[in-house]
PDB file of N, CA and C in Angstrom:
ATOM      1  N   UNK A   1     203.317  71.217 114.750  1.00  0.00           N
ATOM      2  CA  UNK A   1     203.403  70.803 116.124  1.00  0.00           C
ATOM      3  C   UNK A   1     203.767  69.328 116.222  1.00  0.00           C
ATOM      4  N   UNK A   2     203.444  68.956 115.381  1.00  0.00           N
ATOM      5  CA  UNK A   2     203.622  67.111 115.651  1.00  0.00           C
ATOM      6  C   UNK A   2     205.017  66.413 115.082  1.00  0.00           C
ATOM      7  N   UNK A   3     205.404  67.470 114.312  1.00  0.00           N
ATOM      8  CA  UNK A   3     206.845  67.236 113.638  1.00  0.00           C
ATOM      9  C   UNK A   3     207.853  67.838 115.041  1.00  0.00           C
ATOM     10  N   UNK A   4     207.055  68.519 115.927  1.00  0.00           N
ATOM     11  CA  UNK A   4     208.576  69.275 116.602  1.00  0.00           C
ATOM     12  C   UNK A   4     208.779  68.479 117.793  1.00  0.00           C
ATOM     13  N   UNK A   5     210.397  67.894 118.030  1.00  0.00           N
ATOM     14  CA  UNK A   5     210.820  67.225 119.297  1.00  0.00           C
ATOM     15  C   UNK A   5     210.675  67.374 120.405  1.00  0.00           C
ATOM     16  N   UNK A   6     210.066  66.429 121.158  1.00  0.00           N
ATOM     17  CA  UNK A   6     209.767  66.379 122.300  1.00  0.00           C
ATOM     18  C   UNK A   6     208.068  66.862 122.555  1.00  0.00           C
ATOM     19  N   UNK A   7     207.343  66.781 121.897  1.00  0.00           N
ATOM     20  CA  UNK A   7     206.064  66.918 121.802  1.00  0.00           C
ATOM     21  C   UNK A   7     205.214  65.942 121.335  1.00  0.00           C
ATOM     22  N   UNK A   8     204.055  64.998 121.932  1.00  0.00           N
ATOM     23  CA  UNK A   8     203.248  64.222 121.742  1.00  0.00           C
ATOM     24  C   UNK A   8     201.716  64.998 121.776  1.00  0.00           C
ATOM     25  N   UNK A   9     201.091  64.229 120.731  1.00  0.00           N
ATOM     26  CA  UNK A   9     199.734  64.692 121.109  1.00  0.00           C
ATOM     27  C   UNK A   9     198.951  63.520 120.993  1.00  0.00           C
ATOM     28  N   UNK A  10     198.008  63.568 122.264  1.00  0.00           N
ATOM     29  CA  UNK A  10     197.453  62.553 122.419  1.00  0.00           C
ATOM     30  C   UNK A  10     195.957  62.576 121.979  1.00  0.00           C
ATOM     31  N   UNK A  11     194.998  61.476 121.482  1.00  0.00           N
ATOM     32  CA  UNK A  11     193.961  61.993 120.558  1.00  0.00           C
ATOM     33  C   UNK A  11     192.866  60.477 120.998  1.00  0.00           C
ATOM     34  N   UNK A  12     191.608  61.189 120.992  1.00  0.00           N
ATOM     35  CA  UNK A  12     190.440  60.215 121.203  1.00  0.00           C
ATOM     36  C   UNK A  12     189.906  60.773 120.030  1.00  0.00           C
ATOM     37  N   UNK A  13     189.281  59.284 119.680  1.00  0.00           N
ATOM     38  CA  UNK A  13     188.357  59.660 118.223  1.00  0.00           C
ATOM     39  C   UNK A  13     186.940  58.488 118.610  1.00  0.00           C
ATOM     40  N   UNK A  14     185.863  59.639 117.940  1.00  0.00           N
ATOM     41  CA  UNK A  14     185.130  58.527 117.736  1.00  0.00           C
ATOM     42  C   UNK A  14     185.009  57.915 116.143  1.00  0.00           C
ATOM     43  N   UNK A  15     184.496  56.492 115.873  1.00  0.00           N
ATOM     44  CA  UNK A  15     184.821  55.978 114.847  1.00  0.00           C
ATOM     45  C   UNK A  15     182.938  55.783 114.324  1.00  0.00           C
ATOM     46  N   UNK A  16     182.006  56.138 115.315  1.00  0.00           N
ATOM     47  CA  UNK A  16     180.542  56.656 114.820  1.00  0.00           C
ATOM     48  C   UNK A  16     180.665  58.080 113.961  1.00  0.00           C
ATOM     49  N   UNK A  17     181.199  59.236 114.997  1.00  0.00           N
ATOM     50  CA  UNK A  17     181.145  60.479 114.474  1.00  0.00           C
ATOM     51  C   UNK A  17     181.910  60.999 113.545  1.00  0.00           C
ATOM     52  N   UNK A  18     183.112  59.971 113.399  1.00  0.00           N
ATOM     53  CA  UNK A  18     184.107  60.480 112.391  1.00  0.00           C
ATOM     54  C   UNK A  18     184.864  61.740 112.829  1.00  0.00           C
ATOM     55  N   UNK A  19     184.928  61.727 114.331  1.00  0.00           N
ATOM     56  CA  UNK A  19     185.436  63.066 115.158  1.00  0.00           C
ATOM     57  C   UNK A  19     186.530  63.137 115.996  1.00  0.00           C
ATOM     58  N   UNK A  20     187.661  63.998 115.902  1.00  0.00           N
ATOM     59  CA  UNK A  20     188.225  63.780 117.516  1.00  0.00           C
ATOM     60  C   UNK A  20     187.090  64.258 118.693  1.00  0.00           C
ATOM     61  N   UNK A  21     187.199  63.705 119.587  1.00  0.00           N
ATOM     62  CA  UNK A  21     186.447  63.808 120.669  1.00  0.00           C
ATOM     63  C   UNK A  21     187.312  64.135 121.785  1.00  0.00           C
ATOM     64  N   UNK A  22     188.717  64.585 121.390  1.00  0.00           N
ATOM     65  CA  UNK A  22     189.202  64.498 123.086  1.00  0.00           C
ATOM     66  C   UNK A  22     190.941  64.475 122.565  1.00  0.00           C
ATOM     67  N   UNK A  23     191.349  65.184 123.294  1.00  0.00           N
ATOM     68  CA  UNK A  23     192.913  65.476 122.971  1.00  0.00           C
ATOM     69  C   UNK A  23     193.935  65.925 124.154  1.00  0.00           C
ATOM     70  N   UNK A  24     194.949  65.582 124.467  1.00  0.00           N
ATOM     71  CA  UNK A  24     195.939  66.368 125.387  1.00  0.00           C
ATOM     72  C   UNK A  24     197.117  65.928 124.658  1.00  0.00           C
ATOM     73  N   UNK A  25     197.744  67.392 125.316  1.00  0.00           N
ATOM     74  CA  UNK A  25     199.350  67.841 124.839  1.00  0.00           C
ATOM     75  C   UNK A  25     200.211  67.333 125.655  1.00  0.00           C
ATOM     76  N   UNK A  26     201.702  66.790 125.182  1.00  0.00           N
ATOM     77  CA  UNK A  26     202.774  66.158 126.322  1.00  0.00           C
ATOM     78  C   UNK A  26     203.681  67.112 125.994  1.00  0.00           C
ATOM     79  N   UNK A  27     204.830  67.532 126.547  1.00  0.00           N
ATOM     80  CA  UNK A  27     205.646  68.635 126.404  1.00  0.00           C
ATOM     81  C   UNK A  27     207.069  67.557 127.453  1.00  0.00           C
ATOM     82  N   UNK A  28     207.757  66.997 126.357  1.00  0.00           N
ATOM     83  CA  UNK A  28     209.018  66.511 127.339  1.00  0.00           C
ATOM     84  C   UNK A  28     210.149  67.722 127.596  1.00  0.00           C
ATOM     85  N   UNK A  29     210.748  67.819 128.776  1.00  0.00           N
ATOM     86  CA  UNK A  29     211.670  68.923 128.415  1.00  0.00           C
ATOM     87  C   UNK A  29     213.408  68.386 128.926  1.00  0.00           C
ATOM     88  N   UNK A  30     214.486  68.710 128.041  1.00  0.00           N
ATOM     89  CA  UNK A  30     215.448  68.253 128.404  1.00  0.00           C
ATOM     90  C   UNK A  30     215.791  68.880 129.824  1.00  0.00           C
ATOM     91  N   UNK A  31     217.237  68.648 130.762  1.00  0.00           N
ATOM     92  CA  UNK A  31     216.821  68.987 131.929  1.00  0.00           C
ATOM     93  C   UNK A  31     218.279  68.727 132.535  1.00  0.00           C
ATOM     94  N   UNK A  32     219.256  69.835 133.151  1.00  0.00           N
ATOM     95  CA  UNK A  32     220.283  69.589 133.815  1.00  0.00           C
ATOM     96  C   UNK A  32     220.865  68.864 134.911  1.00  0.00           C
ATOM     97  N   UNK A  33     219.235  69.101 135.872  1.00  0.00           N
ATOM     98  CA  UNK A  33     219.632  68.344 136.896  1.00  0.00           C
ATOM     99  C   UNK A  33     219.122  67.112 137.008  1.00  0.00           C
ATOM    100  N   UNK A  34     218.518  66.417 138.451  1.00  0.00           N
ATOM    101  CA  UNK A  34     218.170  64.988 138.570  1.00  0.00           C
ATOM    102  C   UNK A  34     219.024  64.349 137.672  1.00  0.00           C
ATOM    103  N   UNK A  35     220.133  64.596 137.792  1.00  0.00           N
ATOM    104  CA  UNK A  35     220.853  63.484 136.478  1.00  0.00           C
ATOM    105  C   UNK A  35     220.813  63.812 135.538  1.00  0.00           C
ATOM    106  N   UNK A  36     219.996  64.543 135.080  1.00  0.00           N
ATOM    107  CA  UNK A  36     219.993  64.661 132.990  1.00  0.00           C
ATOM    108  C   UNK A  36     218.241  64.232 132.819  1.00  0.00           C
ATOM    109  N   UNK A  37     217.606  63.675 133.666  1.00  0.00           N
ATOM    110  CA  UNK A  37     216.651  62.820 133.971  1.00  0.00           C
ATOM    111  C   UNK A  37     215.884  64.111 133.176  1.00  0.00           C
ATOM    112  N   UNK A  38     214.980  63.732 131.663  1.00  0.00           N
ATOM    113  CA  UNK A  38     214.141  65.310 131.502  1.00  0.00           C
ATOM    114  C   UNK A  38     212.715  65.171 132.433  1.00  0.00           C
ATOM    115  N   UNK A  39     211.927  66.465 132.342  1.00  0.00           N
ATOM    116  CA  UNK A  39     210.937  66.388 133.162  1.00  0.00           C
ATOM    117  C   UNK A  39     209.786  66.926 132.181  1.00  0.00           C
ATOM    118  N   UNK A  40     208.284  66.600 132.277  1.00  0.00           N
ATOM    119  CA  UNK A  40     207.332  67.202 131.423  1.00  0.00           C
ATOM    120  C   UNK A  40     206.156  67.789 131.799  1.00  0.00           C
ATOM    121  N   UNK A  41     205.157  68.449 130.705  1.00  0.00           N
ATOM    122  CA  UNK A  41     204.069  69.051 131.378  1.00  0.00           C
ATOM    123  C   UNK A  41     203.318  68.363 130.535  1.00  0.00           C
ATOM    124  N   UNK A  42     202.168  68.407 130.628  1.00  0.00           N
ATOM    125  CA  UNK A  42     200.795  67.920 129.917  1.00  0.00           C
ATOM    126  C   UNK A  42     199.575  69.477 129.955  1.00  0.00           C
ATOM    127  N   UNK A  43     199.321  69.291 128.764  1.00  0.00           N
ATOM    128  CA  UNK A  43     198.815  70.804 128.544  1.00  0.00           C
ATOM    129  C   UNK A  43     197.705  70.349 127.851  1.00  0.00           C
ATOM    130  N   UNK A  44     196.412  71.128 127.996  1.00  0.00           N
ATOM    131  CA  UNK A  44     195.527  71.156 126.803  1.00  0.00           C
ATOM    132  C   UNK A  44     194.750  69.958 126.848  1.00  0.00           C
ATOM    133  N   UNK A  45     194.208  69.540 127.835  1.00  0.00           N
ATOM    134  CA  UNK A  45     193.148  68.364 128.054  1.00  0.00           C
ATOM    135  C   UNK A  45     191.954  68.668 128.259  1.00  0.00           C
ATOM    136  N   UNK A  46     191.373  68.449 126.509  1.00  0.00           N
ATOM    137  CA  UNK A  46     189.912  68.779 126.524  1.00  0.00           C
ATOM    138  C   UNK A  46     189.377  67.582 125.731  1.00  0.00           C
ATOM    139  N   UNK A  47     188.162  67.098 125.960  1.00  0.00           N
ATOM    140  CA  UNK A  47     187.136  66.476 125.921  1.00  0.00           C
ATOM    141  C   UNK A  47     186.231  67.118 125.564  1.00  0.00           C
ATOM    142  N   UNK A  48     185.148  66.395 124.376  1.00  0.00           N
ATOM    143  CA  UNK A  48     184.068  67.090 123.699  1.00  0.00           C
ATOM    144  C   UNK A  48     182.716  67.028 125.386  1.00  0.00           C
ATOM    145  N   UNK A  49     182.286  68.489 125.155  1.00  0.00           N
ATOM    146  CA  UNK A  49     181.415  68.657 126.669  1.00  0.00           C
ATOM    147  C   UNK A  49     180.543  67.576 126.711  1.00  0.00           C
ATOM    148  N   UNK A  50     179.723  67.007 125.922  1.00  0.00           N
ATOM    149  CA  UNK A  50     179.020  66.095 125.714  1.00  0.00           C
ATOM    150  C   UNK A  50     178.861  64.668 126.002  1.00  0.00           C
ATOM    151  N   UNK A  51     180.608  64.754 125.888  1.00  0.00           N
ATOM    152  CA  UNK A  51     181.140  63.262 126.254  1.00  0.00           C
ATOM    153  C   UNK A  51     182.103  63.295 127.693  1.00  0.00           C
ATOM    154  N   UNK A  52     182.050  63.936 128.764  1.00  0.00           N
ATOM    155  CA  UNK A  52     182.809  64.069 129.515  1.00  0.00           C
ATOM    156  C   UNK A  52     182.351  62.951 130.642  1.00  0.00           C
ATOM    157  N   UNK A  53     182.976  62.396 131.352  1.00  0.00           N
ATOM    158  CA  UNK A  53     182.504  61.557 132.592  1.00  0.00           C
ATOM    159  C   UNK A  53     182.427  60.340 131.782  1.00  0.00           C
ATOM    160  N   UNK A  54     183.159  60.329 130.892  1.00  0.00           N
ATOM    161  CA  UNK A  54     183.431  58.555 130.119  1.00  0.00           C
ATOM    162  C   UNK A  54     184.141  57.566 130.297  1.00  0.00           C
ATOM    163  N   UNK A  55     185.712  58.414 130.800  1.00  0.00           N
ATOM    164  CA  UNK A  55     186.806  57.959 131.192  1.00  0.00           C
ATOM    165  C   UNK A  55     187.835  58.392 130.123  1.00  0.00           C
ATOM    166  N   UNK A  56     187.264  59.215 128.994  1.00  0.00           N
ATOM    167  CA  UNK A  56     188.125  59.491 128.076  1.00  0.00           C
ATOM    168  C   UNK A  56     189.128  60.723 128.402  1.00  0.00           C
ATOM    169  N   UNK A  57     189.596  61.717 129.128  1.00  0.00           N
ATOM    170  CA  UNK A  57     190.240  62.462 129.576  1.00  0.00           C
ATOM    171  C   UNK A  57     191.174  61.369 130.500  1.00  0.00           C
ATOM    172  N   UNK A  58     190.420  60.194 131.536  1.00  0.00           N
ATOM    173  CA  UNK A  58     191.180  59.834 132.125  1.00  0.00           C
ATOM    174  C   UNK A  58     192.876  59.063 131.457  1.00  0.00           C
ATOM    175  N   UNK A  59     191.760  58.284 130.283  1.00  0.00           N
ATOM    176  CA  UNK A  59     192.954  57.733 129.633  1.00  0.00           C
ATOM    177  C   UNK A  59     193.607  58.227 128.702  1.00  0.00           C
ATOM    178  N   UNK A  60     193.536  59.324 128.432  1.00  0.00           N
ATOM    179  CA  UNK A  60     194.382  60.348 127.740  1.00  0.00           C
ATOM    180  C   UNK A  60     195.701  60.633 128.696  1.00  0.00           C
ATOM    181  N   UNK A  61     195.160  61.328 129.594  1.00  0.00           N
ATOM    182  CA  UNK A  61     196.273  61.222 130.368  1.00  0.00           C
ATOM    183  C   UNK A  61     197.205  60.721 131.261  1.00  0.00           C
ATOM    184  N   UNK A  62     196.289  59.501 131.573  1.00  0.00           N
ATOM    185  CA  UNK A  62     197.328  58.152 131.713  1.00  0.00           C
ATOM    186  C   UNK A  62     197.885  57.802 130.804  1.00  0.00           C
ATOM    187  N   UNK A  63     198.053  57.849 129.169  1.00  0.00           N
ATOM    188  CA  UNK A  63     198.919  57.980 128.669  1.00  0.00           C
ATOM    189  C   UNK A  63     199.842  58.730 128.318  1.00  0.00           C
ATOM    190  N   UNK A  64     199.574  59.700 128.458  1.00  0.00           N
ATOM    191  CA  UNK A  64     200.858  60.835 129.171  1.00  0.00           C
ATOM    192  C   UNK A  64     201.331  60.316 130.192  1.00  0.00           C
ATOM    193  N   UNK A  65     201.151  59.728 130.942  1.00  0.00           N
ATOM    194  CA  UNK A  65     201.711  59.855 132.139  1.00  0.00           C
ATOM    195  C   UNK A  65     202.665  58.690 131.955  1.00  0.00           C
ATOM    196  N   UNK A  66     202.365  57.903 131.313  1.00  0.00           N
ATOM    197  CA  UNK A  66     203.080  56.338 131.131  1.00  0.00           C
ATOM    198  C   UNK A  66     204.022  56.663 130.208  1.00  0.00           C
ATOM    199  N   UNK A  67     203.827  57.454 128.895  1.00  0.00           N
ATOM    200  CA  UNK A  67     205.338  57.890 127.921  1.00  0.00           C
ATOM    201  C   UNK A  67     206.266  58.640 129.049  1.00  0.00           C
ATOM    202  N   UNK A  68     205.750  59.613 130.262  1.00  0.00           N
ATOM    203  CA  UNK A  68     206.954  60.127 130.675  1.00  0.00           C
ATOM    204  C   UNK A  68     207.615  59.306 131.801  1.00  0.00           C
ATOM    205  N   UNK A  69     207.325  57.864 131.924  1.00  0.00           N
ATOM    206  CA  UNK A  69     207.545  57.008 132.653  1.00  0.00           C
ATOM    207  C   UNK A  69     208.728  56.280 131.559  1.00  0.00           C
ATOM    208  N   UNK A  70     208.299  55.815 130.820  1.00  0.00           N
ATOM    209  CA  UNK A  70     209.157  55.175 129.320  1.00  0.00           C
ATOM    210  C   UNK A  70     210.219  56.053 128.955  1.00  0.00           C
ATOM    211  N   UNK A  71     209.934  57.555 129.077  1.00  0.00           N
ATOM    212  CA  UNK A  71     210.934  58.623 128.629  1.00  0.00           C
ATOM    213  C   UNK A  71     212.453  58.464 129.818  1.00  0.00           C
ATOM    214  N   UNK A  72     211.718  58.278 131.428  1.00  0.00           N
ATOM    215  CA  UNK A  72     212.852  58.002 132.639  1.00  0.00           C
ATOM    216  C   UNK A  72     212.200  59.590 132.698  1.00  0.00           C
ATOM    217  N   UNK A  73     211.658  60.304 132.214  1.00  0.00           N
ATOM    218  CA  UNK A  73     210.859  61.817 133.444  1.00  0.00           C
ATOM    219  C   UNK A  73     211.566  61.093 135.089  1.00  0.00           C
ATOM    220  N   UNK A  74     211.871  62.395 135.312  1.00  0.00           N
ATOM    221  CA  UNK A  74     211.679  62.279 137.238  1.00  0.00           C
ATOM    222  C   UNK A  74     210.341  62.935 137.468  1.00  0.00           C
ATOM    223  N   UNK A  75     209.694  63.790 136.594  1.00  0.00           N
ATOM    224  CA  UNK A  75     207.956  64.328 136.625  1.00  0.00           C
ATOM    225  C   UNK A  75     207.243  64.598 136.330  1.00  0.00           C
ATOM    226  N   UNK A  76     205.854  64.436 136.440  1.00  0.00           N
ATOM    227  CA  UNK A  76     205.320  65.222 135.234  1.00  0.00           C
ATOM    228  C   UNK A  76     204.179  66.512 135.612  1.00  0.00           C
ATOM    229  N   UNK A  77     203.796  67.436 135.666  1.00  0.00           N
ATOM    230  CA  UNK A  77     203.329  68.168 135.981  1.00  0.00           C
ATOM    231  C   UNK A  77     202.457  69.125 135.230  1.00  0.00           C
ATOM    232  N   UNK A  78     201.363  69.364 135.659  1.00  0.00           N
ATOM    233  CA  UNK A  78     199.995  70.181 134.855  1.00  0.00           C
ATOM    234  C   UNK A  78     199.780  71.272 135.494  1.00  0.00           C
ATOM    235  N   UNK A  79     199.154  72.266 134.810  1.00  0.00           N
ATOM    236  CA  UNK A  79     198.011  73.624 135.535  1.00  0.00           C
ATOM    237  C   UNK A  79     196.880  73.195 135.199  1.00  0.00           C
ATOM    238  N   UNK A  80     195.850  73.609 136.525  1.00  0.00           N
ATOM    239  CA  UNK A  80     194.576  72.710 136.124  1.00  0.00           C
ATOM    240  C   UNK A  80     193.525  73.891 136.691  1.00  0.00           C
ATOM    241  N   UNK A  81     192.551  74.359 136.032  1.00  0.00           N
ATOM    242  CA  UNK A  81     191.732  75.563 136.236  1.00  0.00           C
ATOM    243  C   UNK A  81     190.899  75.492 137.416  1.00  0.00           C
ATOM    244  N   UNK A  82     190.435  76.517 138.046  1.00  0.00           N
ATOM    245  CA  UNK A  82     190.064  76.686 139.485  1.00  0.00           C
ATOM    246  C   UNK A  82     188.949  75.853 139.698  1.00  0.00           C
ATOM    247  N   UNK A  83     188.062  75.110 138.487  1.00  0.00           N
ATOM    248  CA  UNK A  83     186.927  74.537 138.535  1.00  0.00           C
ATOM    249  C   UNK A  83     187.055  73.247 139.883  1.00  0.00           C
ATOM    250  N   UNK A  84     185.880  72.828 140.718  1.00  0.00           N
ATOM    251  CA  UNK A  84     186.262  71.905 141.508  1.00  0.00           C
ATOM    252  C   UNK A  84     186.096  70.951 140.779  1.00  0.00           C
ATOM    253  N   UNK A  85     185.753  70.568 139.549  1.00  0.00           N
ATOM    254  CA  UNK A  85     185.402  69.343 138.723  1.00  0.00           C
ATOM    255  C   UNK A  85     187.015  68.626 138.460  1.00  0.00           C
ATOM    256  N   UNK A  86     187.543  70.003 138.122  1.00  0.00           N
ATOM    257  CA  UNK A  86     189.181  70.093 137.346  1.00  0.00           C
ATOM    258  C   UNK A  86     189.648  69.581 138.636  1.00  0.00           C
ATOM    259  N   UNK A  87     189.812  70.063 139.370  1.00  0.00           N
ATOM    260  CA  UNK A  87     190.488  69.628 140.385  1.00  0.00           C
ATOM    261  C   UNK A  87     190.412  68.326 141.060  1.00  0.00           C
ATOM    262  N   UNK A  88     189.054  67.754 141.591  1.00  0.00           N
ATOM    263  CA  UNK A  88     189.323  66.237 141.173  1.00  0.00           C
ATOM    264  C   UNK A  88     189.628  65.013 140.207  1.00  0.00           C
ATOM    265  N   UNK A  89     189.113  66.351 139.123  1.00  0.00           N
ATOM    266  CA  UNK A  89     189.946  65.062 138.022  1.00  0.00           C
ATOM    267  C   UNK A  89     190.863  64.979 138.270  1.00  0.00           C
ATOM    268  N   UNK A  90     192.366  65.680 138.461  1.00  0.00           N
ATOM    269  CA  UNK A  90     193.475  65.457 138.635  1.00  0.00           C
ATOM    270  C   UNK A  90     193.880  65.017 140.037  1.00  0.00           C
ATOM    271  N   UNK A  91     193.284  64.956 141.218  1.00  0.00           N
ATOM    272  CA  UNK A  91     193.503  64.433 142.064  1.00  0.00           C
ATOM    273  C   UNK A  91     193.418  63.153 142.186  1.00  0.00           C
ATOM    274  N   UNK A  92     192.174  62.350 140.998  1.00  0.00           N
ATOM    275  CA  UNK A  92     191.595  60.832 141.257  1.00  0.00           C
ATOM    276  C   UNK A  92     193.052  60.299 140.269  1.00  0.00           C
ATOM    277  N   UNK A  93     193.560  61.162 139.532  1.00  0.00           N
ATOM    278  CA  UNK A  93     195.095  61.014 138.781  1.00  0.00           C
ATOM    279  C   UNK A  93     196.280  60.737 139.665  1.00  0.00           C
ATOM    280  N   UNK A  94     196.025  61.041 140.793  1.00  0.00           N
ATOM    281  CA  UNK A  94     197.437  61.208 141.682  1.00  0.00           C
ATOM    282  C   UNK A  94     197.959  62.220 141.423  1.00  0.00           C
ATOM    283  N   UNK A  95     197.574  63.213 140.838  1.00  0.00           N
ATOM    284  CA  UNK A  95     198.318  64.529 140.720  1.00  0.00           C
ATOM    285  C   UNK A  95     198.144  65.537 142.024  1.00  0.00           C
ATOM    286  N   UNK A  96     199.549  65.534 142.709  1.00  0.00           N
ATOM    287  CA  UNK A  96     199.202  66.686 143.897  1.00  0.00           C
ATOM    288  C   UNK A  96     199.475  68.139 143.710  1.00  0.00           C
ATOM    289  N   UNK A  97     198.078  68.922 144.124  1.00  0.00           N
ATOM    290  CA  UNK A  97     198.396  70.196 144.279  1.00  0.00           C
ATOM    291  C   UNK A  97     198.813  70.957 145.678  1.00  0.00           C
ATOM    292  N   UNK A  98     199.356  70.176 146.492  1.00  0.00           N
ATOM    293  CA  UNK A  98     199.293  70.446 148.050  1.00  0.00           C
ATOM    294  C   UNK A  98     201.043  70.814 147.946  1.00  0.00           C
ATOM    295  N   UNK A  99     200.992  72.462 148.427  1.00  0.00           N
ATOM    296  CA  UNK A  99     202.275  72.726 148.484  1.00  0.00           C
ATOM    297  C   UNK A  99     202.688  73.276 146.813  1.00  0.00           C
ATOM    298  N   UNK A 100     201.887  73.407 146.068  1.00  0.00           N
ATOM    299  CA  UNK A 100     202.395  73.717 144.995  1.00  0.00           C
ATOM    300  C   UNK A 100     201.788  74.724 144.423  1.00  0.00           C
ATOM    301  N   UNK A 101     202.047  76.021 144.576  1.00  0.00           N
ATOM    302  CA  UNK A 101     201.253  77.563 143.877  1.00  0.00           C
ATOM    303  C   UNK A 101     201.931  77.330 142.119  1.00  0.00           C
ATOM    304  N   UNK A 102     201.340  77.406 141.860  1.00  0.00           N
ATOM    305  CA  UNK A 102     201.722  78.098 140.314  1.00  0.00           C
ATOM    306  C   UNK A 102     201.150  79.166 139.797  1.00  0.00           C
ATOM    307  N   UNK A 103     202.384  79.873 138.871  1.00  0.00           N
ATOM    308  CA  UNK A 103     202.176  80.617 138.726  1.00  0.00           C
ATOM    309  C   UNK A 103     202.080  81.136 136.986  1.00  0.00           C
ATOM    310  N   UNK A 104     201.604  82.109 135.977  1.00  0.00           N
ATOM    311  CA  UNK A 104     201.202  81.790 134.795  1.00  0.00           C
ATOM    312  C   UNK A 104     201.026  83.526 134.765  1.00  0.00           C
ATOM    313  N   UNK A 105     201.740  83.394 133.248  1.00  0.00           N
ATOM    314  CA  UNK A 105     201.561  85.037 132.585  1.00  0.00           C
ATOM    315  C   UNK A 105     200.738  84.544 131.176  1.00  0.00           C
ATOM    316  N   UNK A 106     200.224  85.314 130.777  1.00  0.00           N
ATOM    317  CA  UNK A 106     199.484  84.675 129.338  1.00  0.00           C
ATOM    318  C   UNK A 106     199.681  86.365 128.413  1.00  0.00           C
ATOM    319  N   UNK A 107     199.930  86.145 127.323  1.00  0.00           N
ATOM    320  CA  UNK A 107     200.190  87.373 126.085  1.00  0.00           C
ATOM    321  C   UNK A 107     198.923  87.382 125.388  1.00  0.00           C
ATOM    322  N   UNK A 108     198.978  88.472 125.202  1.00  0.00           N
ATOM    323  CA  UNK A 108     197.505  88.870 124.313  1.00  0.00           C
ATOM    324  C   UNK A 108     196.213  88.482 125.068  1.00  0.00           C
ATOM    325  N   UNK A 109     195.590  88.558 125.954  1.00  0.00           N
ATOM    326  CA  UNK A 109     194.742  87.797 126.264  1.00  0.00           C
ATOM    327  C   UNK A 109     193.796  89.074 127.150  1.00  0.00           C
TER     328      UNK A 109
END
C-alpha cells in the first residue's frame, strides 16, 4: 500500500507505548475535469479508543487535508459513519454534509 501512487498514509505514534495510536488513509485521484485539477478521499480514520478526544484524529486529518491543498485537489471528500460523535468531528473540520447523500456497496460483508 505505501509503495502504490497516489496513496499516503498518515500515522500517530506514541513514543511511551512504542505504538501506532492513530492512522488515516489519503487516496489522490487523477481527474479529467476542473482542469486536470485531481480530487481525493480520506479513508480509514481511526484512533486508539482510549486515546480519542486528544486532538489526534484532528491532526491527522488536517494533514490530509493540507497535502491535497499542496497536490492543487479542487477536493477532498470522506464517508463518515452515522455516529453523532463522527459527525461532528467532521463538521468542527469544515467538512460539509449538507446536500450530499452518499452512497456505498461493500463485498463480502
Amino acid at each position: 500500500m505505501l509503495a502504490a501512487e497516489g496513496i499516503t498514509v498518515f500515522v500517530a505514534s506514541d513514543s511511551e507505548r512504542g505504538a501506532l495510536v492513530g492512522s488515516a488513509s489519503l487516496v489522490v485521484v487523477p481527474n479529467p475535469t476542473y482542469g486536470g485539477r485531481p480530487w481525493a478521499v480520506v479513508e480509514n480514520v481511526v484512533v486508539a479508543r482510549e486515546l480519542r478526544g486528544r486532538g489526534i484524529g484532528r491532526r491527522l486529518v488536517e494533514a490530509a487535508i493540507e497535502k491535497t491543498r499542496r497536490l492543487g485537489c479542487y477536493k477532498v471528500q470522506l464517508i463518515s459513519g452515522p455516529k453523532p460523535e463522527q459527525k461532528a468531528f467532521y463538521k468542527a473540520l469544515r467538512f460539509d454534509s449538507a446536500n450530499c447523500p452518499g452512497h456505498r456497496m461493500y463485498f463480502d460483508r
